[in-house]
C-alpha atoms as a PDB file:
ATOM      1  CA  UNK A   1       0.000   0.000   0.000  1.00  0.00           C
ATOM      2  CA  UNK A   2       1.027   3.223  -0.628  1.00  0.00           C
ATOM      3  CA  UNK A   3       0.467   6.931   0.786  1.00  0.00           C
ATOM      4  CA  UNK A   4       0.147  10.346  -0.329  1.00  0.00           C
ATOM      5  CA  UNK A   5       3.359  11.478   1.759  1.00  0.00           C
ATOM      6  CA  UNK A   6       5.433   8.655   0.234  1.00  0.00           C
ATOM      7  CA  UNK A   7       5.038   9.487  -3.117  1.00  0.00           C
ATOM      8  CA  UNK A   8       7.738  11.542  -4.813  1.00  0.00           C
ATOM      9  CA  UNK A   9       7.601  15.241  -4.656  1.00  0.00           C
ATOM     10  CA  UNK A  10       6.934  15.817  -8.427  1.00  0.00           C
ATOM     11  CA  UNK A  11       3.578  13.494  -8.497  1.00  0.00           C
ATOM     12  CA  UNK A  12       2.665  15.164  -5.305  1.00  0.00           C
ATOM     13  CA  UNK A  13       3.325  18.428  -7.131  1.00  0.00           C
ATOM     14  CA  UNK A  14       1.572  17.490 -10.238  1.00  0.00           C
ATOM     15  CA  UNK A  15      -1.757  16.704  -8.458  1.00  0.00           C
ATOM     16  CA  UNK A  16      -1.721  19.745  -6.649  1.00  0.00           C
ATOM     17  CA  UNK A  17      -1.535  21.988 -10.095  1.00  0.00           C
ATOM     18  CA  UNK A  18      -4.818  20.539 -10.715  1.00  0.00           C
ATOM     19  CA  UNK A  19      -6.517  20.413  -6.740  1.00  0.00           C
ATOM     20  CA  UNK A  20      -4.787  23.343  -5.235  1.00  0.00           C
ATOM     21  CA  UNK A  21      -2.270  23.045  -1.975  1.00  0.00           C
ATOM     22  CA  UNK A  22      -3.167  19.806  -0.005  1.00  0.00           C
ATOM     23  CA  UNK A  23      -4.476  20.750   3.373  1.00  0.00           C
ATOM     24  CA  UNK A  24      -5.088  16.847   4.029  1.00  0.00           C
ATOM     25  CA  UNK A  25      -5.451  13.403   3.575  1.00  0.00           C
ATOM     26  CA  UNK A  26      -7.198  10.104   4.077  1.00  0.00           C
ATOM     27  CA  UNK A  27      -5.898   6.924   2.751  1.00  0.00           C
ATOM     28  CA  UNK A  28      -8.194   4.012   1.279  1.00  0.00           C
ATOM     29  CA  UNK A  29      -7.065   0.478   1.830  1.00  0.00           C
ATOM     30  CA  UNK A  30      -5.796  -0.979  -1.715  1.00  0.00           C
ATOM     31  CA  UNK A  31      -2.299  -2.609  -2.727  1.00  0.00           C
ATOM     32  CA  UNK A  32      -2.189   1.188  -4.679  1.00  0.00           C
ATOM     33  CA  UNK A  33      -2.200   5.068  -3.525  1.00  0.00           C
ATOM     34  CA  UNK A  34      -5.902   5.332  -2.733  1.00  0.00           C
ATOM     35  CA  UNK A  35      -6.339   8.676  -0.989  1.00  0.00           C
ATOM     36  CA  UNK A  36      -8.750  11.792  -0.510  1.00  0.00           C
ATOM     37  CA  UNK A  37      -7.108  14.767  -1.044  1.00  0.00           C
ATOM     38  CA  UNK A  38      -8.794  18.252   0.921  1.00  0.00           C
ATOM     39  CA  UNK A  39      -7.875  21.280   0.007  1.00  0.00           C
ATOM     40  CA  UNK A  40      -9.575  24.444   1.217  1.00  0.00           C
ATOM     41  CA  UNK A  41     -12.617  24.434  -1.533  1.00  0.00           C
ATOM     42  CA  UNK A  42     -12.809  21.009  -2.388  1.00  0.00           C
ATOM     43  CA  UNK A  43     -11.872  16.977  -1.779  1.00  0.00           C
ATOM     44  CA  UNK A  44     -10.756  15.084  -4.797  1.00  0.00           C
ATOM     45  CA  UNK A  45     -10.088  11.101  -4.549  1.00  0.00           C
ATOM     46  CA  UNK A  46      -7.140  10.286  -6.246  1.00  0.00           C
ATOM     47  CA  UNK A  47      -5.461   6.609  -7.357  1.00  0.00           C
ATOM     48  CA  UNK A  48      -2.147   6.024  -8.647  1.00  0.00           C
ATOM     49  CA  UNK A  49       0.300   3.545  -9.946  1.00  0.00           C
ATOM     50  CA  UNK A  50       3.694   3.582 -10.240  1.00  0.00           C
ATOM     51  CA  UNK A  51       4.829   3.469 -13.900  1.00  0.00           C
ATOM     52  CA  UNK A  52       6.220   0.125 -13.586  1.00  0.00           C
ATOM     53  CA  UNK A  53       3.374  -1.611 -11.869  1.00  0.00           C
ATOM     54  CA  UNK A  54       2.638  -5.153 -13.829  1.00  0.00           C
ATOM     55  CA  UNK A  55      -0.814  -4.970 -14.227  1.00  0.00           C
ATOM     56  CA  UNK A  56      -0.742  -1.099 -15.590  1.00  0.00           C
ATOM     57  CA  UNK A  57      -3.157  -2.389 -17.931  1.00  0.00           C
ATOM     58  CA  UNK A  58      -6.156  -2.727 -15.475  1.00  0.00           C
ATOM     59  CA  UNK A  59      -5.002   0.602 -14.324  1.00  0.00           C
ATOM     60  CA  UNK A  60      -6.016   2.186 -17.983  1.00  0.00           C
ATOM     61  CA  UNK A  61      -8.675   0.240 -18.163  1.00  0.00           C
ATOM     62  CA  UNK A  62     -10.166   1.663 -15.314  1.00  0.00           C
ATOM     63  CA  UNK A  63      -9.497   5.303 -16.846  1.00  0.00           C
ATOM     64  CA  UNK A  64     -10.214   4.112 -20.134  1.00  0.00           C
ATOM     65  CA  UNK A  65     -14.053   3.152 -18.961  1.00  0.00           C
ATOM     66  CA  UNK A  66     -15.200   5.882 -17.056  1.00  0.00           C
ATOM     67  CA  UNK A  67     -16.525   8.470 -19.725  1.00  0.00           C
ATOM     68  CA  UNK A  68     -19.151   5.346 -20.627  1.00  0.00           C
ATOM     69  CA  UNK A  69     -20.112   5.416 -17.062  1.00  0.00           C
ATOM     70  CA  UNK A  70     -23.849   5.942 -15.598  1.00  0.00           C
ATOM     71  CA  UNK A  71     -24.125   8.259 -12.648  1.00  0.00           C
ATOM     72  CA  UNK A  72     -24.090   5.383 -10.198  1.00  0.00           C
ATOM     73  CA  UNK A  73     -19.823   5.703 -11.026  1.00  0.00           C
ATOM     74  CA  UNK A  74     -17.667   8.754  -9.990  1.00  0.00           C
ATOM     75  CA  UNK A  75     -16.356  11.433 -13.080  1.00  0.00           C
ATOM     76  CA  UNK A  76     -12.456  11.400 -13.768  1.00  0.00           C
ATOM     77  CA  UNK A  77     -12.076  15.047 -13.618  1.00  0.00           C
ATOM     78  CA  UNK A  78      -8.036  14.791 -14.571  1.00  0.00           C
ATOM     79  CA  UNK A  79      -5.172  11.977 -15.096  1.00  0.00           C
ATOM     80  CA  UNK A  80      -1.423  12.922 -15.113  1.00  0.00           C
ATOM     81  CA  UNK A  81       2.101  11.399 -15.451  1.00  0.00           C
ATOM     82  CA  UNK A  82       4.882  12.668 -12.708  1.00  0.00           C
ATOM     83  CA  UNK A  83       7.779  11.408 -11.120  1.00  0.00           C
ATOM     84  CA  UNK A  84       7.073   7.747 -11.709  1.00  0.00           C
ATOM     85  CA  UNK A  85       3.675   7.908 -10.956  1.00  0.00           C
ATOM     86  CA  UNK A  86       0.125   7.357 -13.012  1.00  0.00           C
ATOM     87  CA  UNK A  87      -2.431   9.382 -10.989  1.00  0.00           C
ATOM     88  CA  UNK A  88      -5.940   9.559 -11.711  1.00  0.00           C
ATOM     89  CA  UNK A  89      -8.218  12.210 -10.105  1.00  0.00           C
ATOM     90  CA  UNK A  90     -12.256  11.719  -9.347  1.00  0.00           C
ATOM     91  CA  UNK A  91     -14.946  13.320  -8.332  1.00  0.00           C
ATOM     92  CA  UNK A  92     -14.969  12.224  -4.573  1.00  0.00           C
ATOM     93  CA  UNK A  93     -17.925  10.579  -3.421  1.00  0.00           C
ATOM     94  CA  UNK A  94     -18.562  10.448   0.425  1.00  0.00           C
ATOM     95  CA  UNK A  95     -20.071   7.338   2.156  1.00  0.00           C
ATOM     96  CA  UNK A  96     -19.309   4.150   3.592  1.00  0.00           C
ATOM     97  CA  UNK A  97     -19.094   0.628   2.169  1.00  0.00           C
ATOM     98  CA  UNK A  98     -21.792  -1.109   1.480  1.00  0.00           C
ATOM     99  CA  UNK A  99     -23.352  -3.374   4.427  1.00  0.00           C
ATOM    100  CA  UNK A 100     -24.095  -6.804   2.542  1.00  0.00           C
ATOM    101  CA  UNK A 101     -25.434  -8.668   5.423  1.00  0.00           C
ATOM    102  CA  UNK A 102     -29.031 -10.189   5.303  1.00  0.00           C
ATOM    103  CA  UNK A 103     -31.419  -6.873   6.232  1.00  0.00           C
ATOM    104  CA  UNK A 104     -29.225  -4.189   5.409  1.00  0.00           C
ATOM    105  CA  UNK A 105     -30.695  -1.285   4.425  1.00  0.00           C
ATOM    106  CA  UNK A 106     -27.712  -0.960   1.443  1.00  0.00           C
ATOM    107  CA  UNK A 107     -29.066  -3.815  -0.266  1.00  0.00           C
ATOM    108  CA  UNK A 108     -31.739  -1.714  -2.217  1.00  0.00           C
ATOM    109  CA  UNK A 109     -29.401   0.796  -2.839  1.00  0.00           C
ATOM    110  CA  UNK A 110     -26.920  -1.676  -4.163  1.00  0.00           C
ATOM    111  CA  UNK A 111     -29.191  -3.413  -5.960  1.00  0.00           C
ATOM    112  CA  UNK A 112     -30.745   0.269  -7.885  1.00  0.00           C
ATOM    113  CA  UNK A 113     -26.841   0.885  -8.593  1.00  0.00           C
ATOM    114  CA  UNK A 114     -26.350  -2.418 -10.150  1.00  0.00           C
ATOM    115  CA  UNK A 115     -29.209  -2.238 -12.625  1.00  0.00           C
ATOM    116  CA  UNK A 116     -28.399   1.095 -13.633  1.00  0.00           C
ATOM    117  CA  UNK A 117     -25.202  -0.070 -14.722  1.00  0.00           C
ATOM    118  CA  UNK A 118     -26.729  -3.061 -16.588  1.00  0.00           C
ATOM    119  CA  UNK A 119     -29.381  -0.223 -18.112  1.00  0.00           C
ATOM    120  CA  UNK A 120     -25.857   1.387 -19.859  1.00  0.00           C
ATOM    121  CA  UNK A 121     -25.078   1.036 -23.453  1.00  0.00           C
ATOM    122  CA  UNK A 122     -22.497  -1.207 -24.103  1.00  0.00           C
ATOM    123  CA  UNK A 123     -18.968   1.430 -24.084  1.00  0.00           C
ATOM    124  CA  UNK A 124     -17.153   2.636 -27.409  1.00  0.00           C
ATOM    125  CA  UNK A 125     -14.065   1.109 -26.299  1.00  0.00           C
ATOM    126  CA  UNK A 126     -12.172  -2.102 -26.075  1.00  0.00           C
ATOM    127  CA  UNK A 127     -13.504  -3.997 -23.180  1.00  0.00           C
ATOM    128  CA  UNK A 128     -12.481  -7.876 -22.338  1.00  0.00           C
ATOM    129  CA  UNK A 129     -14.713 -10.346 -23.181  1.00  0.00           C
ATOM    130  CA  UNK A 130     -16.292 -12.733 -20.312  1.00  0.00           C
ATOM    131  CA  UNK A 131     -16.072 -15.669 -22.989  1.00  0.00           C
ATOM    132  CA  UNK A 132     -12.564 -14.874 -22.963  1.00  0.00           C
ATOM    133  CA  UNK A 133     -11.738 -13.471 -19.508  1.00  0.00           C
ATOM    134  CA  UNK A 134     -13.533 -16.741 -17.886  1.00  0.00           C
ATOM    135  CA  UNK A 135     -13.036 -19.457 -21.507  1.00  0.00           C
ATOM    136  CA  UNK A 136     -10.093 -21.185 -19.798  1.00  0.00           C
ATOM    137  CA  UNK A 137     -11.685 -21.961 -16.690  1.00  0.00           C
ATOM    138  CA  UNK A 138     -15.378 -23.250 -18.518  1.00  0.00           C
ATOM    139  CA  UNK A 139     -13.364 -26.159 -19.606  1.00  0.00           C
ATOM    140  CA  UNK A 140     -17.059 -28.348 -19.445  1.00  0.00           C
ATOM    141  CA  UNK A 141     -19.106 -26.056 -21.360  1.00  0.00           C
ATOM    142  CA  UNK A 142     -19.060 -23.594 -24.559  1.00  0.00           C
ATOM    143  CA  UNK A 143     -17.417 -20.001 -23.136  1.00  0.00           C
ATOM    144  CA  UNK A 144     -19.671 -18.198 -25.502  1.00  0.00           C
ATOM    145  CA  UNK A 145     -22.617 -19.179 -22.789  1.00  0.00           C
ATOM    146  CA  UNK A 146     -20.901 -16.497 -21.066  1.00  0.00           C
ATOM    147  CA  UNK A 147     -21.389 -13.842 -24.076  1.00  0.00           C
ATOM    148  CA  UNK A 148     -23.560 -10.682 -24.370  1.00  0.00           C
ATOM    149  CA  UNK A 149     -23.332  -6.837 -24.513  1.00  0.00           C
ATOM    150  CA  UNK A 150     -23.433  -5.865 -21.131  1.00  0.00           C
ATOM    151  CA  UNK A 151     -21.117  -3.614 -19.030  1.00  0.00           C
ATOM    152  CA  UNK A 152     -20.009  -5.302 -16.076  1.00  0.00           C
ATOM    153  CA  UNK A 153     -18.428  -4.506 -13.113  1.00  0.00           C
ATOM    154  CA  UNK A 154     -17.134  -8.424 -11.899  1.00  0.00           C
ATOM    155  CA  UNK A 155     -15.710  -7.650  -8.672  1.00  0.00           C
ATOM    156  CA  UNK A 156     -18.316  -5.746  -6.696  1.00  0.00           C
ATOM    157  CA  UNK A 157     -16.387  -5.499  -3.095  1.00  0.00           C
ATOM    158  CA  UNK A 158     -18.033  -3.887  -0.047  1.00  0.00           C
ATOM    159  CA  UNK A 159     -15.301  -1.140  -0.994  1.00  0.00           C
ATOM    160  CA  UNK A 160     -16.379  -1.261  -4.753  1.00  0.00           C
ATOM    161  CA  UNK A 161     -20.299   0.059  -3.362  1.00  0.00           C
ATOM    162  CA  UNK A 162     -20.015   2.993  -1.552  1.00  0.00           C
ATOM    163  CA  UNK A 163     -23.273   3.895   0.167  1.00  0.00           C
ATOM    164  CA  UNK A 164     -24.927   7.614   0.946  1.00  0.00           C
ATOM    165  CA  UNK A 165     -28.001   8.777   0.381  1.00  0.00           C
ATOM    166  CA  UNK A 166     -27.247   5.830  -2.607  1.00  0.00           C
ATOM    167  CA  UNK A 167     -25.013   3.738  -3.886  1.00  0.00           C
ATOM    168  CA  UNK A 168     -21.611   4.381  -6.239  1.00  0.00           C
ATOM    169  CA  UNK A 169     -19.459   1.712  -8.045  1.00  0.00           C
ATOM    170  CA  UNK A 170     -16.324   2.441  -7.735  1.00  0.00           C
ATOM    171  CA  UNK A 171     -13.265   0.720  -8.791  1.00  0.00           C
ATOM    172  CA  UNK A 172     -13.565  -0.448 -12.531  1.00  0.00           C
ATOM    173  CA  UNK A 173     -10.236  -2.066 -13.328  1.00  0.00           C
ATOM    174  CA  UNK A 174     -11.557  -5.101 -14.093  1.00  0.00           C
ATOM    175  CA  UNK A 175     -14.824  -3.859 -16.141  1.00  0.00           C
ATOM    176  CA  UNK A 176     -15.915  -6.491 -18.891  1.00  0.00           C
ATOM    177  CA  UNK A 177     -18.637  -7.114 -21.420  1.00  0.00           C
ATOM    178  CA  UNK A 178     -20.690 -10.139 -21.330  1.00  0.00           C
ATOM    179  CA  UNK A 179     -24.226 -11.714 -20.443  1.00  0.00           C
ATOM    180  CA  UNK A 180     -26.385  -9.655 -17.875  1.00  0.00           C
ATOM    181  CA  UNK A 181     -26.635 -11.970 -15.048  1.00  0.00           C
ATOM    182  CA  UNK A 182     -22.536 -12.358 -14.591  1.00  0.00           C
ATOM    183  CA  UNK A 183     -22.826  -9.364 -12.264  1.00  0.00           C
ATOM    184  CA  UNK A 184     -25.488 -10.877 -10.391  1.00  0.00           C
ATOM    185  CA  UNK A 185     -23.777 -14.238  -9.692  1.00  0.00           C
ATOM    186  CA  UNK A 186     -20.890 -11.819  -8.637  1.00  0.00           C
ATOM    187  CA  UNK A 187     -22.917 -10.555  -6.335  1.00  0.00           C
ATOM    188  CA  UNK A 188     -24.407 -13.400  -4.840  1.00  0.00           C
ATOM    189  CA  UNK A 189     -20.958 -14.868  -3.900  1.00  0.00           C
ATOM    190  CA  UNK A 190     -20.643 -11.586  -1.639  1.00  0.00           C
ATOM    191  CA  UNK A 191     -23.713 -11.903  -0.304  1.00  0.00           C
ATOM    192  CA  UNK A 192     -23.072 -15.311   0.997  1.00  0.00           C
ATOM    193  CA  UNK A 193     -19.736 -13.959   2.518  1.00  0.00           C
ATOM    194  CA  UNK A 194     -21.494 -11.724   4.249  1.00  0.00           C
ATOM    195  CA  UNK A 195     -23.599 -14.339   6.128  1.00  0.00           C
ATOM    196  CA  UNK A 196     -26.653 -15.140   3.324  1.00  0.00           C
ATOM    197  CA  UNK A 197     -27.310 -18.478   2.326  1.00  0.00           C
ATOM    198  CA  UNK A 198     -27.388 -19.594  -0.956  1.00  0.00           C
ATOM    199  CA  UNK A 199     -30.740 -19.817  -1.016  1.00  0.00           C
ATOM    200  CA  UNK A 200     -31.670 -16.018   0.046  1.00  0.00           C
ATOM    201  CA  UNK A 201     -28.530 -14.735  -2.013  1.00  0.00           C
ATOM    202  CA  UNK A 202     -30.880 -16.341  -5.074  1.00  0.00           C
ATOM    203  CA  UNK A 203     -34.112 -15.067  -3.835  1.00  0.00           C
ATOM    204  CA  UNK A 204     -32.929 -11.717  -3.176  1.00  0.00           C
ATOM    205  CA  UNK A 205     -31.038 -11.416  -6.675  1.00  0.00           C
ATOM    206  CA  UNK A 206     -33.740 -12.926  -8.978  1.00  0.00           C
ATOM    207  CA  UNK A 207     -36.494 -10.383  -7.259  1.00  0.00           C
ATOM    208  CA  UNK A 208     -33.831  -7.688  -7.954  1.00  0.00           C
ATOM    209  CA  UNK A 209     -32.173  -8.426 -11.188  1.00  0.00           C
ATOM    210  CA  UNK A 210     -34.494  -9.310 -14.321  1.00  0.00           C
ATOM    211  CA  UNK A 211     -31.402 -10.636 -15.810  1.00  0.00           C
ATOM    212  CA  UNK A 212     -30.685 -12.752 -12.935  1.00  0.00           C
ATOM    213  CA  UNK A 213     -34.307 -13.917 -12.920  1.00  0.00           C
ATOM    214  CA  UNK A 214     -34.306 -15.145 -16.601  1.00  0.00           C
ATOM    215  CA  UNK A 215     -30.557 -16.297 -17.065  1.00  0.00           C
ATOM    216  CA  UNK A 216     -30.353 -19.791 -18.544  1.00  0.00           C
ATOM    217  CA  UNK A 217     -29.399 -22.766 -16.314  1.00  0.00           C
ATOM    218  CA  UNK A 218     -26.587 -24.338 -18.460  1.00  0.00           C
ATOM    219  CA  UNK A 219     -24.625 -20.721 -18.253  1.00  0.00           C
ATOM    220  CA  UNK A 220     -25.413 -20.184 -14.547  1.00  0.00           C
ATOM    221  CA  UNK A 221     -24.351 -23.423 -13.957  1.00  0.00           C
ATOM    222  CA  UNK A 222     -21.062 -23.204 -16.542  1.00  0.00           C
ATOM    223  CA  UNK A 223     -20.087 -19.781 -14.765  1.00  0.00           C
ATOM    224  CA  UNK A 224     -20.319 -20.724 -11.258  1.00  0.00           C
ATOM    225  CA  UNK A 225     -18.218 -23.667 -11.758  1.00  0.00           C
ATOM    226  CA  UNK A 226     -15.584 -21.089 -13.484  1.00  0.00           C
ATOM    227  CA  UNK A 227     -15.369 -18.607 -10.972  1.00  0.00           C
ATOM    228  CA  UNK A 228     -15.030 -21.483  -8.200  1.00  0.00           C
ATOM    229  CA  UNK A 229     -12.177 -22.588 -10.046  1.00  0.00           C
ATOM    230  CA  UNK A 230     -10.779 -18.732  -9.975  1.00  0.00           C
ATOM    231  CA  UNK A 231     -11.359 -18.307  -6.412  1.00  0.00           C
ATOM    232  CA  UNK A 232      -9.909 -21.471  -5.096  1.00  0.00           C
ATOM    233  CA  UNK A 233      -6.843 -20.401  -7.265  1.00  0.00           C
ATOM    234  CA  UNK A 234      -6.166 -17.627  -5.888  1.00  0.00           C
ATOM    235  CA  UNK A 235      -7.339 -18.381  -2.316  1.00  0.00           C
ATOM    236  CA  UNK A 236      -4.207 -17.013  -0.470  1.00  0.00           C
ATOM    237  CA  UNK A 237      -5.686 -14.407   2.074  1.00  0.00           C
ATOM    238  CA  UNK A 238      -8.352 -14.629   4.345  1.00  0.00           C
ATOM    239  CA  UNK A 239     -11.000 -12.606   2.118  1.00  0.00           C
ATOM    240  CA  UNK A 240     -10.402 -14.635  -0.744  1.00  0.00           C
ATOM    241  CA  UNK A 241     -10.379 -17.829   0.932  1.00  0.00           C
ATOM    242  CA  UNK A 242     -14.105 -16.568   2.653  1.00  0.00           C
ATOM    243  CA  UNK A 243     -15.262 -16.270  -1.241  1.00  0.00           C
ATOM    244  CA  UNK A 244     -13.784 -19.253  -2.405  1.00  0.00           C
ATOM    245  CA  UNK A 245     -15.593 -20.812   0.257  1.00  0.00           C
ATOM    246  CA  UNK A 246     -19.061 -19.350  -0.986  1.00  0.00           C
ATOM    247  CA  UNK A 247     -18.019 -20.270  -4.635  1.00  0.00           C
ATOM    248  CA  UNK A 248     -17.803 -23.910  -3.838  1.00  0.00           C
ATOM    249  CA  UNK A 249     -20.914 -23.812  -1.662  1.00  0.00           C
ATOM    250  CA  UNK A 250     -23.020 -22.187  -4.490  1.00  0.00           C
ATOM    251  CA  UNK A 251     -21.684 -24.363  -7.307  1.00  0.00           C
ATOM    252  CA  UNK A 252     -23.040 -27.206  -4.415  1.00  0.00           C
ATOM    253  CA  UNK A 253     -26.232 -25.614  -3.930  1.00  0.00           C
ATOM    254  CA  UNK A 254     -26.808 -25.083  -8.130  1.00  0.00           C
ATOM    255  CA  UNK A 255     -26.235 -29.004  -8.447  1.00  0.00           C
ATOM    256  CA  UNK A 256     -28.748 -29.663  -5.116  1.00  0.00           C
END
């Protein structure tokens, strides 16, 4: 992780041409910089990467994505190159991360978010594919189950859905294209990690999500046993291990 002091006085410099002198700061969690900046007429939340991070790529896809956006997503108001560093400036958005747990009252607002999303026009740029981004893992089935020509978000954190008076999606370095309901099964694996069952995770997402409520069993069933196989690979920390977890007990509940 990285802060806002630690960076090198030429990025610091460079984001404070375009915010004004930094009065303060407040760091986000994230293997990147992931900070609010406050100056004395505004707050502006700022992410960065060093120039020779390895996966720069999901870093300008995230930058890449935003002017296709809906409202339920922050505006990037600025992105500059200085002293090593990639730094990308939003609008900042205040609230908290979303509550998942069974009878929160985020869920709604999560939920509204989510479908505005799916309600967007496919963007004008390159986007992976989710018969690509998940083909290798399918193995059983035909990857193009996995096709369609909606944007997606695919990781949908608590820290992804920030939650005020509603709900933001934040964090779109891994946005794809694909079928409508991917985002949904996303969700429901966070859900469960969060305390739902299986069953309720379903319930609540097929009264929520047309998409969700319509999807085909074969590519339900196709996807879920794909992203089980992604989680348990790269189960090495506790949170991933919690959703790796839920992936194998949903694949196990889709076969009951």
């Amino acid at each position: 992780m990285y802060h806002w002091d630690g960076l090198p006085p030429a990025a610091r410099r460079a984001v404070e041409e375009r915010t004004g002198r930094v009065r303060e700061f407040e760091p986000r969690t994230g293997r990147l910089l992931a900070v609010t900046v406050r100056t004395a007429a505004s707050a502006v939340f700022v992410k960065g990467a060093p120039d020779d991070y390895l996966q720069v790529h999901t870093h300008n896809r995230e930058a890449t994505v935003n002017p296709w956006l809906p409202m339920a997503s922050p505006r990037l108001k600025w992105r500059v190159r200085d002293g090593g560093w990639d730094l990308l400036g939003y609008d900042h958005i205040p609230g908290h991360p979303a509550d998942l747990t069974p009878g929160s009252p985020d869920l709604p607002l999560v939920a509204r978010a989510l479908q505005e999303v799916h309600n967007t026009p496919r963007p004008g740029v390159e986007l992976r594919n989710a018969e690509n981004r998940w083909g290798s893992w399918v193995r059983d089935a035909d990857p193009q189950l996995l096709a369609g020509d909606t944007l997606l978000h695919t990781t949908l954190t608590p820290d992804d859905l920030l939650v005020g008076d509603r709900a933001h999606l934040v964090g779109w370095s891994q946005a794809t294209v694909g079928a409508a309901w991917i985002d949904p099964a996303v969700l429901i694996l966070r859900l469960m990690a969060a305390g739902h069952t299986a069953y309720d995770a379903d319930l609540w997402a097929r009264r929520q999500f047309p998409a969700w409520a319509g999807a085909p069993r074969a590519s339900v069933d196709a996807f879920s046993v794909a992203n089980s196989r992604v989680w348990q690979a790269i189960a090495e920390d506790e949170p991933a291990i919690r959703m790796a977890r839920a992936a194998a007990e949903w694949v196990r509940h889709r076969r009951s």
